[in-house]
Protein backbone atom coordinates (compact mmCIF):
# COMPACT_ATOMS: atom_id res chain seq x y z
CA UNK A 1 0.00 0.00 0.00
CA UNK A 2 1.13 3.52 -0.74
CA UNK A 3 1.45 6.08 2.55
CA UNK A 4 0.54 9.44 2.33
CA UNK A 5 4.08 10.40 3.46
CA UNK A 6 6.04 12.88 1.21
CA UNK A 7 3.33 13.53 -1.24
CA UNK A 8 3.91 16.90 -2.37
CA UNK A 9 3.40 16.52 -6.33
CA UNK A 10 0.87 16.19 -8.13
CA UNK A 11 0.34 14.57 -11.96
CA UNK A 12 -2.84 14.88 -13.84
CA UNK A 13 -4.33 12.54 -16.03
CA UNK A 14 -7.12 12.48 -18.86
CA UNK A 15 -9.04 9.21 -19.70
CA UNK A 16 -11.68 8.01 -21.09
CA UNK A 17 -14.68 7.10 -18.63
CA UNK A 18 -13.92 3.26 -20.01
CA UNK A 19 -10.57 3.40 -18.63
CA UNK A 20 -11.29 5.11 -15.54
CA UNK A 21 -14.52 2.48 -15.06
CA UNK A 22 -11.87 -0.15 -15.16
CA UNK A 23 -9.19 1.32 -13.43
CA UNK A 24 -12.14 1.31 -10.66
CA UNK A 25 -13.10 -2.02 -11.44
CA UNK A 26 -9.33 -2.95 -10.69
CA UNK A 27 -8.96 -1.30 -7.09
CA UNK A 28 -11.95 -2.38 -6.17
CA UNK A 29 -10.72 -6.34 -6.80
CA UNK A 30 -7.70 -5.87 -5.24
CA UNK A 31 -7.51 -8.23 -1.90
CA UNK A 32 -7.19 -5.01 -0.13
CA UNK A 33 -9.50 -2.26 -1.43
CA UNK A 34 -7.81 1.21 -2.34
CA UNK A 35 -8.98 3.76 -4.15
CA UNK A 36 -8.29 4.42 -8.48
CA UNK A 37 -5.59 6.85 -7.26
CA UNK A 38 -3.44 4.34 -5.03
CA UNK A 39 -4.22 1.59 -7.72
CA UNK A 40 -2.80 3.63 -10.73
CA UNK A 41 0.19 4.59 -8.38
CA UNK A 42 1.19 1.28 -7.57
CA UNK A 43 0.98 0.30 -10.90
CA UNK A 44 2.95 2.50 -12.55
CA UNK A 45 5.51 2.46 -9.74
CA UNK A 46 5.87 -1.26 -10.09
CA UNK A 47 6.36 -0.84 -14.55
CA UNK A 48 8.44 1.93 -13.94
CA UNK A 49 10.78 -0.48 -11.50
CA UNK A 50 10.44 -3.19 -13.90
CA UNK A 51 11.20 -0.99 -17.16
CA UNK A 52 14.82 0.64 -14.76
CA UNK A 53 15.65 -3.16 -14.03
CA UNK A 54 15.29 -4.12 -17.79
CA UNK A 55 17.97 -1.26 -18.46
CA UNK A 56 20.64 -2.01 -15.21
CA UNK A 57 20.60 -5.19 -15.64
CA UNK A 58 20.54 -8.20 -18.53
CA UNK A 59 21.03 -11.91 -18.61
CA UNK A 60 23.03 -14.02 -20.50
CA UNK A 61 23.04 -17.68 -21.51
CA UNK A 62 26.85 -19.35 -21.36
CA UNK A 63 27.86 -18.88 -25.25
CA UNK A 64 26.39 -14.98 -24.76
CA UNK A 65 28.62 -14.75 -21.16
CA UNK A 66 31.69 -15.89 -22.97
CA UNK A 67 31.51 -13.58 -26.04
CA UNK A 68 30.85 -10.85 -23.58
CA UNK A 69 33.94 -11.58 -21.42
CA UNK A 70 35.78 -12.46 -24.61
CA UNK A 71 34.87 -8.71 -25.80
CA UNK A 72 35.83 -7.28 -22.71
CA UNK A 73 39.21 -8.91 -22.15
CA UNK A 74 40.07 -7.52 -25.74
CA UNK A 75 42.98 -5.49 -26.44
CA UNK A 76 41.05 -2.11 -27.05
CA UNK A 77 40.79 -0.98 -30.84
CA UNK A 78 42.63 2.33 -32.32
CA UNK A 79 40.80 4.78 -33.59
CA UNK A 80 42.34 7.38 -35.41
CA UNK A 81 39.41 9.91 -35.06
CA UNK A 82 39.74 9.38 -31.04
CA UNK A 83 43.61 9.58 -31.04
CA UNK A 84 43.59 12.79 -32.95
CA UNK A 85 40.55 14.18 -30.00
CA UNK A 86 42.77 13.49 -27.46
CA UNK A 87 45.58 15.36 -29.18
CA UNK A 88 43.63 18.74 -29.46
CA UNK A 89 43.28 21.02 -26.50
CA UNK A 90 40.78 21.05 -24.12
CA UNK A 91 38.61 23.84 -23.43
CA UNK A 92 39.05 23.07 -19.53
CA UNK A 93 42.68 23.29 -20.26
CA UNK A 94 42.74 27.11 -21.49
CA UNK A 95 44.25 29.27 -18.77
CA UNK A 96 41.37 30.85 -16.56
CA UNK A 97 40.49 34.59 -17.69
CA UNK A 98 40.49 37.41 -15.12
C-alpha cells in the first residue's frame, strides 16, 4: 500500500470514462481495497521499477557470457578519429580569464 508520506506533487491525467470504469473495477478487486488513485500509483511504480531493471541489468546464456567476457578482455581498438581528439586542447585546459 502507498502512505501518504512525502506527497507533495501532483500529476494529472485524462481518460476516457472506459478506462477510468476499469481502473475502478481494478482497485476495487484488489484483496485489499484502495482507491483508483493508489491503484494507478502502484501500478505504474511497479512498470516503472520493472522498465529501470530491464535497463541495469541483462542476462546471458553461457555462449552470450563468454563472447561478452571475450569482448571485454580484448585489447582495445585504435581509432584514429579518437587519437587525434585526445591530441587537441581542451577547453578546460585554457588558462582561466580574469
Amino acid at each position: 500500500m502507498i502512505t501518504r508520506t512525502n506527497r507533495t506533487t501532483k500529476l494529472d491525467l485524462r481518460l476516457s470514462q472506459d478506462a477510468k470504469q476499469t481502473l475502478s473495477a481494478a482497485a476495487q478487486a484488489q484483496v485489499a481495497h484502495c482507491s483508483v488513485s493508489q491503484f494507478v500509483l502502484k501500478s505504474a511504480l511497479d512498470r516503472a521499477a520493472e522498465t529501470l531493471a530491464e535497463r541495469q541489468r541483462f542476462e546471458l546464456n553461457a555462449d552470450q557470457w563468454k563472447t561478452f567476457m571475450d569482448a571485454l578482455d580484448a585489447p582495445p581498438q585504435i581509432v584514429p578519429q579518437i587519437q587525434r581528439l585526445f591530441r587537441e586542447p581542451s577547453p578546460f585546459d585554457a588558462p582561466m580569464v580574469k
